[in-house]
N, C-alpha and C. Protein backbone atom coordinates (compact mmCIF):
# COMPACT_ATOMS: atom_id res chain seq x y z
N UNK A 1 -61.62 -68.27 30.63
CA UNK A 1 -62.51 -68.31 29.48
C UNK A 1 -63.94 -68.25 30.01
N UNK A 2 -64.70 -67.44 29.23
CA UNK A 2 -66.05 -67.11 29.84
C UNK A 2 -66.82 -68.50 29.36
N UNK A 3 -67.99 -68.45 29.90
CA UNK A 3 -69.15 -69.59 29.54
C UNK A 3 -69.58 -69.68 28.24
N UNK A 4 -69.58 -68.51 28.02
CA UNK A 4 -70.34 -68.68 26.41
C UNK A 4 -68.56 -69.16 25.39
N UNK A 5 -67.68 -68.50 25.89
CA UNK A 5 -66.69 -68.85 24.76
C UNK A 5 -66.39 -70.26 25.00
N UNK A 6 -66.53 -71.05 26.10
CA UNK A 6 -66.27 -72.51 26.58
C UNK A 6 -67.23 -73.22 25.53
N UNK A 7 -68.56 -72.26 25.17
CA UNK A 7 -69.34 -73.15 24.87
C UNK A 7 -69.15 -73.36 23.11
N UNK A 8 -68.93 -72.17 22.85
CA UNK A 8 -68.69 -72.23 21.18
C UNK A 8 -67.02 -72.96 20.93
N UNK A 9 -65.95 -73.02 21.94
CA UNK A 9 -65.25 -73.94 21.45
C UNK A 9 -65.54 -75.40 21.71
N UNK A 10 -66.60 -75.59 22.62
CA UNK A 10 -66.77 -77.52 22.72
C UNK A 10 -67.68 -77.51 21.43
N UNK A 11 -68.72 -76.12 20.98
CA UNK A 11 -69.54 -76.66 19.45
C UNK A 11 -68.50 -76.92 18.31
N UNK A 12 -67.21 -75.97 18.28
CA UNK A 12 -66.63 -76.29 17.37
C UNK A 12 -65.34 -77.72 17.44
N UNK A 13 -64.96 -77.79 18.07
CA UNK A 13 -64.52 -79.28 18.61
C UNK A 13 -65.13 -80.17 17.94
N UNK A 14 -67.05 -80.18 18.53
CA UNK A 14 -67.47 -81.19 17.91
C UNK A 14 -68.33 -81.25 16.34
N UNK A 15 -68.31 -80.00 15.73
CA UNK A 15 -68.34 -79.56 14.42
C UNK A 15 -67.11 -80.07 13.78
N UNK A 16 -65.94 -79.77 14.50
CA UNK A 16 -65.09 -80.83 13.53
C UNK A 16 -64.77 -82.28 13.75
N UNK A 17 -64.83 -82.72 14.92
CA UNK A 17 -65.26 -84.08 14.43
C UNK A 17 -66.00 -84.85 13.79
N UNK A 18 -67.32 -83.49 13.77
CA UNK A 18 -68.39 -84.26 13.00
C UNK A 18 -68.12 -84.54 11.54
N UNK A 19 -67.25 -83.03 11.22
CA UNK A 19 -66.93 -83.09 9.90
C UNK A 19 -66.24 -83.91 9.25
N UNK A 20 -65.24 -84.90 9.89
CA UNK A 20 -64.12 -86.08 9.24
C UNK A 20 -64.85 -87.41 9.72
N UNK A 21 -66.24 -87.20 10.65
CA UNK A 21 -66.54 -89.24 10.99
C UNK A 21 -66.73 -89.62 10.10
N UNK A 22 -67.20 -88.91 8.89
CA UNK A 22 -67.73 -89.50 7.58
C UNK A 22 -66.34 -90.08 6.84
N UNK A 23 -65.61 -89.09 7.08
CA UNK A 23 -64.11 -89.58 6.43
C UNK A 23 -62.85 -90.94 6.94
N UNK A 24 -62.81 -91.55 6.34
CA UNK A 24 -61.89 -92.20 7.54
C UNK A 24 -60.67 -92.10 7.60
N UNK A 25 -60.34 -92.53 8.65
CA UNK A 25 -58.93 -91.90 9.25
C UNK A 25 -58.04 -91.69 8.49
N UNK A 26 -57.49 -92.56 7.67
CA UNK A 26 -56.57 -92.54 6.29
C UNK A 26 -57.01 -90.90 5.52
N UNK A 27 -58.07 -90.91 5.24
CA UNK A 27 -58.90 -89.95 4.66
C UNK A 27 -58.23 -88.77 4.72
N UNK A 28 -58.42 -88.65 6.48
CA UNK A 28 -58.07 -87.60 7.26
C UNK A 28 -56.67 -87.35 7.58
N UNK A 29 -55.86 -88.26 7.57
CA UNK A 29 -54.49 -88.50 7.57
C UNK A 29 -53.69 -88.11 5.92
N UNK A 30 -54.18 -88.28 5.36
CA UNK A 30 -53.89 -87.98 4.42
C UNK A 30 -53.79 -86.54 3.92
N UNK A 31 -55.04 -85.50 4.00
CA UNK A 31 -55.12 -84.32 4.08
C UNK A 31 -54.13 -83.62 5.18
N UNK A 32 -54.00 -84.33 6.37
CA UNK A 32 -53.14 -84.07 7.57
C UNK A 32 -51.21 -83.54 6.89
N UNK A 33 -51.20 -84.90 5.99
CA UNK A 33 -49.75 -85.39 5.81
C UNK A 33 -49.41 -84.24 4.17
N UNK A 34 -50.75 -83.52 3.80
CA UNK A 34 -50.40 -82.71 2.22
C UNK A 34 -50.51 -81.35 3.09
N UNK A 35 -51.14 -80.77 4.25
CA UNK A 35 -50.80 -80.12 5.06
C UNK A 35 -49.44 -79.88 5.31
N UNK A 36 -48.70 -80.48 6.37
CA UNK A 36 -47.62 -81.05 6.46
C UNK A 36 -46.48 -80.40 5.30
N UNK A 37 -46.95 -81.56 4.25
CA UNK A 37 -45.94 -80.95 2.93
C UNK A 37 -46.27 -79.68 2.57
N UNK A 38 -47.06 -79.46 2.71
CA UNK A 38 -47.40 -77.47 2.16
C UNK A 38 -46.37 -76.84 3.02
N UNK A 39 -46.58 -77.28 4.08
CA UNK A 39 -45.55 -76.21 5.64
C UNK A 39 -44.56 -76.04 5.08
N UNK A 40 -43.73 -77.80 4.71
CA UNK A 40 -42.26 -78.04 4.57
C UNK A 40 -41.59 -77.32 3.57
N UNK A 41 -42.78 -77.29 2.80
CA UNK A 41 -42.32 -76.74 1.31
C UNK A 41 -41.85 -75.27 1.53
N UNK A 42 -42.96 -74.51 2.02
CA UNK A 42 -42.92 -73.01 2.31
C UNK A 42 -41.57 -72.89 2.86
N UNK A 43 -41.41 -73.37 4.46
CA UNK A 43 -40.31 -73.41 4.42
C UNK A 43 -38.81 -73.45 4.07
N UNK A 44 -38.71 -74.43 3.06
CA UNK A 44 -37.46 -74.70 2.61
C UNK A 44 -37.69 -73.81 1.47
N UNK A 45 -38.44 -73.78 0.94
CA UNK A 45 -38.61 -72.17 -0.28
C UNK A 45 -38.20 -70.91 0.24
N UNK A 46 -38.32 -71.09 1.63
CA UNK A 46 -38.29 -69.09 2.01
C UNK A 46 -36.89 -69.98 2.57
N UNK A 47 -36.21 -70.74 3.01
CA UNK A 47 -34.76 -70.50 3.64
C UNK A 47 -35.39 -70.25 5.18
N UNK A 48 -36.08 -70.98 5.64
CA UNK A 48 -36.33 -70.61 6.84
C UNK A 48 -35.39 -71.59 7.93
N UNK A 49 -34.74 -71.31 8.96
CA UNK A 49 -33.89 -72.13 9.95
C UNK A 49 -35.36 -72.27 10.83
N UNK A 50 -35.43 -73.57 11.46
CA UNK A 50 -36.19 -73.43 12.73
C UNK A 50 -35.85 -74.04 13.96
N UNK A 51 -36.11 -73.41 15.13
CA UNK A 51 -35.67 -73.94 16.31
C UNK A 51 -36.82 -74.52 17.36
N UNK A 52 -36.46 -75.07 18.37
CA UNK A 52 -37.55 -75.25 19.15
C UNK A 52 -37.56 -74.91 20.41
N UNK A 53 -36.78 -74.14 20.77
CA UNK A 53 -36.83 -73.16 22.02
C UNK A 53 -37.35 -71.83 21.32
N UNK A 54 -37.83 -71.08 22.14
CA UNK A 54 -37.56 -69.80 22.45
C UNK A 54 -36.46 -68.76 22.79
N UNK A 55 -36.24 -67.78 22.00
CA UNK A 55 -34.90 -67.67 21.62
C UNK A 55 -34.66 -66.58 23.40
N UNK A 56 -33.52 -67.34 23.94
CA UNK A 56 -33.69 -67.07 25.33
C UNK A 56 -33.37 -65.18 25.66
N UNK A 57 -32.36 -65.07 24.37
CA UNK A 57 -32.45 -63.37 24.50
C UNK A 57 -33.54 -62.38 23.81
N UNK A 58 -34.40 -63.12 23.54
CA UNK A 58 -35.40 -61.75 23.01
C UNK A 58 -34.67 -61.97 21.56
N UNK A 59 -33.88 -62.24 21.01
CA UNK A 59 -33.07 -61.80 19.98
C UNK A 59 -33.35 -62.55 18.56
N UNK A 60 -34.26 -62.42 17.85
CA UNK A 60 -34.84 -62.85 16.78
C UNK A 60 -34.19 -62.66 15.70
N UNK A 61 -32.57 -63.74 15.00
CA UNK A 61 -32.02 -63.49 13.90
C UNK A 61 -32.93 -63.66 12.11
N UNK A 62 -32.80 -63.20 11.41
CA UNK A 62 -33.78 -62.96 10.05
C UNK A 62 -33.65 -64.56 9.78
N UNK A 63 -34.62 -65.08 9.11
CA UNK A 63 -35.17 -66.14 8.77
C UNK A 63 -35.16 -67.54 9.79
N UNK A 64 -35.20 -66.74 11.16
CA UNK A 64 -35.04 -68.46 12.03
C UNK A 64 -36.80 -68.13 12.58
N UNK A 65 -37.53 -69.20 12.77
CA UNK A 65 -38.59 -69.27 13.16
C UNK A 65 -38.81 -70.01 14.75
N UNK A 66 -39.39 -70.14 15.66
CA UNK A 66 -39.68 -70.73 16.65
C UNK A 66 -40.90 -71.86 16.64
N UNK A 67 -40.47 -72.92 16.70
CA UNK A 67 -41.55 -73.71 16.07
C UNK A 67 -42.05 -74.48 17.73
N UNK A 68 -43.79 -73.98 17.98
CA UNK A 68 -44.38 -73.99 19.25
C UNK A 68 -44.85 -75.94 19.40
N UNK A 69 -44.95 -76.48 20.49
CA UNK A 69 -45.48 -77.59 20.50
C UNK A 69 -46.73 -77.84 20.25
N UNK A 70 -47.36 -76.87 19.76
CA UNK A 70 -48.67 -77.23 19.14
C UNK A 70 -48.53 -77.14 17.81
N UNK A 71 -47.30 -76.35 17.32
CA UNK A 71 -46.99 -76.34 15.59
C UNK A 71 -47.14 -75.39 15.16
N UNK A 72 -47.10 -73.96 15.86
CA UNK A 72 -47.10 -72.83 15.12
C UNK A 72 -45.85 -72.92 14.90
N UNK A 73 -44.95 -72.04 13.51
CA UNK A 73 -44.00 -71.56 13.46
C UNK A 73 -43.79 -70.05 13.18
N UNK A 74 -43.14 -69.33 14.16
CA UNK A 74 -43.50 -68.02 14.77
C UNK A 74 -42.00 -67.41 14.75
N UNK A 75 -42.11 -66.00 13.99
CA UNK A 75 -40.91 -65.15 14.10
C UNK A 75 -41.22 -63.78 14.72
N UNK A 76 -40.85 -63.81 15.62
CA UNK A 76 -41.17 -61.92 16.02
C UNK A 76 -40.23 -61.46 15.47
N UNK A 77 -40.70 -60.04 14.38
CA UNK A 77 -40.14 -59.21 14.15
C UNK A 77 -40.17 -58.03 15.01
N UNK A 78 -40.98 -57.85 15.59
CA UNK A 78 -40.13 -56.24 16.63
C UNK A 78 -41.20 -56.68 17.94
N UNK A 79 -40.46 -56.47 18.99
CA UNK A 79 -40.71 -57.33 20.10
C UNK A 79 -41.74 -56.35 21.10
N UNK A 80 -41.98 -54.87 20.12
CA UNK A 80 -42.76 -53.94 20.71
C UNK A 80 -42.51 -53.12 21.94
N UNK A 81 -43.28 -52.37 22.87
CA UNK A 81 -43.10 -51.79 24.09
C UNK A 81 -43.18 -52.64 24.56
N UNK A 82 -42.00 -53.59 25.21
CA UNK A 82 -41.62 -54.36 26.53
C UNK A 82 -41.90 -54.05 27.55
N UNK A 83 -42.66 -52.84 27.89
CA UNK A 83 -42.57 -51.93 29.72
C UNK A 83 -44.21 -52.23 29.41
N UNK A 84 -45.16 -52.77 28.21
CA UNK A 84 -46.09 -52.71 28.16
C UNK A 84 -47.09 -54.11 27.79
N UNK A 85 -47.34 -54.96 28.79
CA UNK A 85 -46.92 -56.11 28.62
C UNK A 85 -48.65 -56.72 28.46
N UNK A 86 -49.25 -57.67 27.57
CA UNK A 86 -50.34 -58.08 27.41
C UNK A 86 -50.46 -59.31 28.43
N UNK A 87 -52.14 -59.12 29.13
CA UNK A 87 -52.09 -60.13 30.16
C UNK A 87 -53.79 -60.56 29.99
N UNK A 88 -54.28 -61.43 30.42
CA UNK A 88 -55.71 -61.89 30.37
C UNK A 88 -56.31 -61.21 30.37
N UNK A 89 -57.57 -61.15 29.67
CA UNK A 89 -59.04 -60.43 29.76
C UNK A 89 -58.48 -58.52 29.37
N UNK A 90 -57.01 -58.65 28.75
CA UNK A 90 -56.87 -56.93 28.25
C UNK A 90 -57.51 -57.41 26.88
N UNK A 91 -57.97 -56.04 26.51
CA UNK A 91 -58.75 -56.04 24.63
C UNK A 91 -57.69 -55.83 24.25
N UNK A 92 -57.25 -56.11 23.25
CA UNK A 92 -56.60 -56.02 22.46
C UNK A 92 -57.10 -55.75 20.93
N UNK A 93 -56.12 -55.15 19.91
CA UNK A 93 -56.25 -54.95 18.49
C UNK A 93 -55.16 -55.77 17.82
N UNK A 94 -55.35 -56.88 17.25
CA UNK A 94 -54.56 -57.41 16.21
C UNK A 94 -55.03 -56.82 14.64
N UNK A 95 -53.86 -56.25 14.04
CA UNK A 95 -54.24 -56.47 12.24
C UNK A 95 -53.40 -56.87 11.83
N UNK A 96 -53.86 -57.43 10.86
CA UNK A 96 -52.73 -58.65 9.76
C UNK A 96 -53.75 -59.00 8.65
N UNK A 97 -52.68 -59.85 8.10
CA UNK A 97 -52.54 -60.24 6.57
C UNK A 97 -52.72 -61.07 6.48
N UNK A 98 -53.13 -62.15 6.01
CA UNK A 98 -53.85 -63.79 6.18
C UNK A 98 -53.38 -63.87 4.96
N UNK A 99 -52.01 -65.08 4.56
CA UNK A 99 -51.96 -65.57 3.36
C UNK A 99 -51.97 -66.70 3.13
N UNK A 100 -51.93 -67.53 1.80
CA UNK A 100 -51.56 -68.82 1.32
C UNK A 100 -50.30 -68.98 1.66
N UNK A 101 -49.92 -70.22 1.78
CA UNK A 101 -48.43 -70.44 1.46
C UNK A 101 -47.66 -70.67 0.45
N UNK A 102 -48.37 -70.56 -0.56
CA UNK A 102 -48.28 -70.85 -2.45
C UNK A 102 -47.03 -70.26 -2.84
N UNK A 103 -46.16 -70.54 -3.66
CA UNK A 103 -45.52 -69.83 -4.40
C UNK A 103 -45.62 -68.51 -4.56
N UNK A 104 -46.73 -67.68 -5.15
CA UNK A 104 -47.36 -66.92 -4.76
C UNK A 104 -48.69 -66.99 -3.90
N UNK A 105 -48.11 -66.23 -2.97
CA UNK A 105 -48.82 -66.29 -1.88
C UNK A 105 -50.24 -65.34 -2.50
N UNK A 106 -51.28 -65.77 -2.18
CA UNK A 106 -52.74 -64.78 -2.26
C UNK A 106 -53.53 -64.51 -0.79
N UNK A 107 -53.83 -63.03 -0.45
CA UNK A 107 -53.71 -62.89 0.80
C UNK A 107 -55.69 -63.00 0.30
N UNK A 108 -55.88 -63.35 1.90
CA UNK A 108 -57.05 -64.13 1.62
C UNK A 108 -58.07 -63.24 2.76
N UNK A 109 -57.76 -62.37 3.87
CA UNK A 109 -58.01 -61.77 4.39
C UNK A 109 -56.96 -60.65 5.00
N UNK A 110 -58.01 -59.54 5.05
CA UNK A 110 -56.62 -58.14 5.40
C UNK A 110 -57.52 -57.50 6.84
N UNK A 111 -56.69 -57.30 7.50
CA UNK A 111 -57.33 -56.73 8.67
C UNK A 111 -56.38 -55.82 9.22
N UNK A 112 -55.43 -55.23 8.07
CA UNK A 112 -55.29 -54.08 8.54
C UNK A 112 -55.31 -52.88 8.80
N UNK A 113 -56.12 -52.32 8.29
CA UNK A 113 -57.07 -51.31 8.24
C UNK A 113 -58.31 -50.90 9.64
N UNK A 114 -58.83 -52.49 9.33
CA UNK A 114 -59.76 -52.50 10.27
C UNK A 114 -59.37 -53.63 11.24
N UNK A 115 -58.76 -53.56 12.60
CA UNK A 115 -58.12 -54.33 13.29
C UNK A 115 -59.45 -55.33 14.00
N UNK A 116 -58.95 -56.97 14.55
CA UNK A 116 -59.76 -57.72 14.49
C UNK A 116 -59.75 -57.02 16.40
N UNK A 117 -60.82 -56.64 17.35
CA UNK A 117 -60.71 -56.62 18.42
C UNK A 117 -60.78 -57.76 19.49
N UNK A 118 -59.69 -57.70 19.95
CA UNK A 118 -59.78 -59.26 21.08
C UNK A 118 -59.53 -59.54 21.95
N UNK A 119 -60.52 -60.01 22.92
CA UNK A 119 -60.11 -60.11 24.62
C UNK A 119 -59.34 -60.88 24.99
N UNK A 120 -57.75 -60.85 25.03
CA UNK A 120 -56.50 -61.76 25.12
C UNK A 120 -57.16 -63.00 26.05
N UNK A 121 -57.13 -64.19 26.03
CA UNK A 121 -57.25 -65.11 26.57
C UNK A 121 -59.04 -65.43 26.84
N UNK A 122 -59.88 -64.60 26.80
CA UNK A 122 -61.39 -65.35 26.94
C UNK A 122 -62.30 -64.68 25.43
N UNK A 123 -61.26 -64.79 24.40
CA UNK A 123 -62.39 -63.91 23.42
C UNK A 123 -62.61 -65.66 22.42
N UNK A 124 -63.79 -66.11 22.17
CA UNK A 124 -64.23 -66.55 21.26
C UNK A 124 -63.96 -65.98 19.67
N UNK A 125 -63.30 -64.89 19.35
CA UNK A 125 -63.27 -64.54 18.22
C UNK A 125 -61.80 -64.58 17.75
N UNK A 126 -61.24 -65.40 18.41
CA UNK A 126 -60.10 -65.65 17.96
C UNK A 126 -59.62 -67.29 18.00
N UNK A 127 -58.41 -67.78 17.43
CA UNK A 127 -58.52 -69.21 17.10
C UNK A 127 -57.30 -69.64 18.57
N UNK A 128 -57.42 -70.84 18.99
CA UNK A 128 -56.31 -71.00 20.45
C UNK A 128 -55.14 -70.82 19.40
N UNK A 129 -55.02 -71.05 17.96
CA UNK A 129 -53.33 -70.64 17.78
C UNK A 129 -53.14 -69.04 17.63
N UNK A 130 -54.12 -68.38 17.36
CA UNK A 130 -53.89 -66.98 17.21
C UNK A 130 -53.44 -66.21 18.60
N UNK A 131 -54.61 -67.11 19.80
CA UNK A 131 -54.48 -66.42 20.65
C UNK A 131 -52.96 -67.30 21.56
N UNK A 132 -52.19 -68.06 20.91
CA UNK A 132 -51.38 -68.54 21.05
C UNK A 132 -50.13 -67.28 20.71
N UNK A 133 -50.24 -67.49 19.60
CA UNK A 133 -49.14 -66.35 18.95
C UNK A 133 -49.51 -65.15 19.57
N UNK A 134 -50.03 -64.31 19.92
CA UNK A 134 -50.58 -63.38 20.53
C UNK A 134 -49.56 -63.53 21.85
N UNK A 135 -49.66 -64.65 22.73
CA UNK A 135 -49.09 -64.92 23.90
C UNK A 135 -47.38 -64.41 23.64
N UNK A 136 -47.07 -65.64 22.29
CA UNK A 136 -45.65 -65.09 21.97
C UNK A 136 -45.39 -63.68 22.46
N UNK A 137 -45.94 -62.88 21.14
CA UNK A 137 -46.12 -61.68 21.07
C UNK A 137 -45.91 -60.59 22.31
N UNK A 138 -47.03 -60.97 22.86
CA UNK A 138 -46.82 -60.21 24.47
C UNK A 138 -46.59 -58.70 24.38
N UNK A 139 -46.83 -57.93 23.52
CA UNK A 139 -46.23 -56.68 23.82
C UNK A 139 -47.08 -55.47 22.99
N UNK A 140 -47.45 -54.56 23.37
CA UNK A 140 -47.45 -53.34 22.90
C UNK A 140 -47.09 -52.99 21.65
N UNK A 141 -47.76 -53.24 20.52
CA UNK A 141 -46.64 -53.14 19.12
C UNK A 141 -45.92 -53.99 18.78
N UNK A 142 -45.76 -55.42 18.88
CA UNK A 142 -45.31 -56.45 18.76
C UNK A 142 -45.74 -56.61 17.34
N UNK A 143 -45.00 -57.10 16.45
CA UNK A 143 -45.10 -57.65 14.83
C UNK A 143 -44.53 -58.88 15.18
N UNK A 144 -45.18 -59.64 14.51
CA UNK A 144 -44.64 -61.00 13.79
C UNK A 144 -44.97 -61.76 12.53
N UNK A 145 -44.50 -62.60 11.87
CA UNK A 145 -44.84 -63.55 11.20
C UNK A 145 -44.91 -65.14 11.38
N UNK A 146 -46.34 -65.71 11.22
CA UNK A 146 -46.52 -66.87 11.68
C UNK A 146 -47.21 -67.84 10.69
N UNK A 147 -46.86 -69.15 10.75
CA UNK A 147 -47.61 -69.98 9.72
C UNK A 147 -48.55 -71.08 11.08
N UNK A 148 -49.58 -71.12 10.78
CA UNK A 148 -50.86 -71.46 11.66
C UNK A 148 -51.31 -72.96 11.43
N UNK A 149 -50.79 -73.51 11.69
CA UNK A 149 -51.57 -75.25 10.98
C UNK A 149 -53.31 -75.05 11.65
N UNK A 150 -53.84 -75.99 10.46
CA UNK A 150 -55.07 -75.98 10.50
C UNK A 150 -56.10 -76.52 11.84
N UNK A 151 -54.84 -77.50 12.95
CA UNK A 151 -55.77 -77.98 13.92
C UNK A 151 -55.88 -76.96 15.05
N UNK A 152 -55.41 -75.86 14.94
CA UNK A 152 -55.04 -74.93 15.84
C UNK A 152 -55.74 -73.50 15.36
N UNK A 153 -56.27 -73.29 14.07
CA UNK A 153 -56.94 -72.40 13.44
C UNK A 153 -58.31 -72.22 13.78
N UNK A 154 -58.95 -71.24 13.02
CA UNK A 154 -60.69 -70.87 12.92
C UNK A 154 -61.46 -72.48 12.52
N UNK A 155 -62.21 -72.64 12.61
CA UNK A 155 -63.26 -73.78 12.44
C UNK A 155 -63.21 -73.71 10.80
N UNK A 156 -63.14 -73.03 10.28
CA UNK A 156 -63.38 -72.74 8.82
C UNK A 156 -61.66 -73.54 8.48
N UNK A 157 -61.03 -73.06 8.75
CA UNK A 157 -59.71 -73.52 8.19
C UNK A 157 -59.25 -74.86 8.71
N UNK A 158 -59.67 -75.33 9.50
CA UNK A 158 -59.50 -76.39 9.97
C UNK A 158 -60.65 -77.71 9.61
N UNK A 159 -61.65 -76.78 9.19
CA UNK A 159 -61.72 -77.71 8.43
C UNK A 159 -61.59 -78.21 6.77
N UNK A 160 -61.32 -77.37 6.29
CA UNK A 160 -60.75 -76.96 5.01
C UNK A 160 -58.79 -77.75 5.27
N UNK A 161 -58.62 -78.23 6.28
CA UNK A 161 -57.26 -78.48 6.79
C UNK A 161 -56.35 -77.61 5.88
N UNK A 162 -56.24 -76.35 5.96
CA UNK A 162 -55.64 -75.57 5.22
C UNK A 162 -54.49 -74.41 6.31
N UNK A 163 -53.27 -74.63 6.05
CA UNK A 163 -52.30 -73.57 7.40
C UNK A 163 -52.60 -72.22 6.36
N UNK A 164 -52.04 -71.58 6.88
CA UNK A 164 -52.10 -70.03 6.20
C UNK A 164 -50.63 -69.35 7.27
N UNK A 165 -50.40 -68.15 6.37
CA UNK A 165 -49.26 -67.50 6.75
C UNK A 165 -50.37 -66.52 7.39
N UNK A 166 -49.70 -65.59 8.57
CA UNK A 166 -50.05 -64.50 9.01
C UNK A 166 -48.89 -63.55 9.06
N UNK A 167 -49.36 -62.49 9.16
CA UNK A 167 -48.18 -61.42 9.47
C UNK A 167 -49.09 -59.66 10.33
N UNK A 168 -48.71 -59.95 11.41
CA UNK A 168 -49.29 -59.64 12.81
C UNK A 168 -48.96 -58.70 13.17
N UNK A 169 -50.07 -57.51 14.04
CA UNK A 169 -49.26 -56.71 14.59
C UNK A 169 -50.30 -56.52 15.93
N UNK A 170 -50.02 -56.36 16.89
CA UNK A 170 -51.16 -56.75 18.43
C UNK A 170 -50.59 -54.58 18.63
N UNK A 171 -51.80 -54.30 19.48
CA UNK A 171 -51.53 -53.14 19.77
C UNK A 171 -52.92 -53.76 21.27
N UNK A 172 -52.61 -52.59 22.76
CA UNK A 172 -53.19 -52.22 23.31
C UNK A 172 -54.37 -51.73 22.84
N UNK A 173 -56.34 -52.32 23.09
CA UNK A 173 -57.16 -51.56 22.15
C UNK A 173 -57.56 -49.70 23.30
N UNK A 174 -56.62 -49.38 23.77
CA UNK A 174 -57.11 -48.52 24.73
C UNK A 174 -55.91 -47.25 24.78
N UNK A 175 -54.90 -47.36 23.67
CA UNK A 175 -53.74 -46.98 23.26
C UNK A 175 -53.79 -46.45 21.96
């Protein structure tokens, strides 16, 4: 991670702490725990199975998710050019779909059209869970679908403690 991106994630770190001292912990726990129930809900609404490994064959059955120790829950749908493999400091192009988890879902940002550009592992313009799922991802044309909890998101959504669905597609930006 470069200097300047070290530096805008310790501002945002402490942008969000700043943002809940006023709140107290309960406060914050509380928003934490209706978080939480938003996930569960989505979940058991879509029929989702989840596991907590990594599915050791590559082999991603329809509705099982991979749920990461930081709390993403992550499905690759097509595992992309495998011979073409994403590694630090490559640019990359992600576009996706940014939704609610609502009943009806309302997509809240679209970037697929115009793909978000991002330097895998030192870009400041991406969130550590994006560039988390990204890692999943790993590949050349890789799709997935992911639900993002808010402590792992953009500064904006986290502090809004709000998860959002994504639905992803990473391409080589030099391809």
């Amino acid at each position: 991670m470069n200097n300047i991106a070290k530096i805008i994630t310790a501002f945002a770190a402490v942008a969000f702490s700043l943002a809940f001292s006023s709140c107290g912990n309960s406060d914050y726990e509380k928003l934490l725990d209706a978080e939480s129930a938003q996930i569960n809900a989505y979940i058991n609404r879509n029929g989702i199975k989840v596991i907590s490994s990594y599915p050791a064959d590559s082999v991603w059955q329809d509705g099982v998710y991979y749920k990461t120790k930081s709390g993403i829950y992550i499905h690759v749908d097509d595992l992309g050019d495998t011979s073409d493999t994403i590694v630090p400091n490559m640019k990359i192009q992600a576009s996706y779909l940014k939704k609610t988890l609502d009943v009806d879902p309302e997509v809240v940002a679209d970037y697929t059209k115009d793909p978000h550009e991002i330097v895998y592992g030192a870009s400041s313009d991406a969130s550590t869970g994006m560039l988390e799922a990204i890692g999943i991802m790993r590949c050349h044309g890789a799709k997935a679908t992911f639900i993002l909890p808010s402590r792992i998101a953009n500064s904006v959504d986290m502090n809004a403690v709000t998860p959002y669905l994504y639905e992803m597609t990473i391409k080589l930006a030099n391809k």
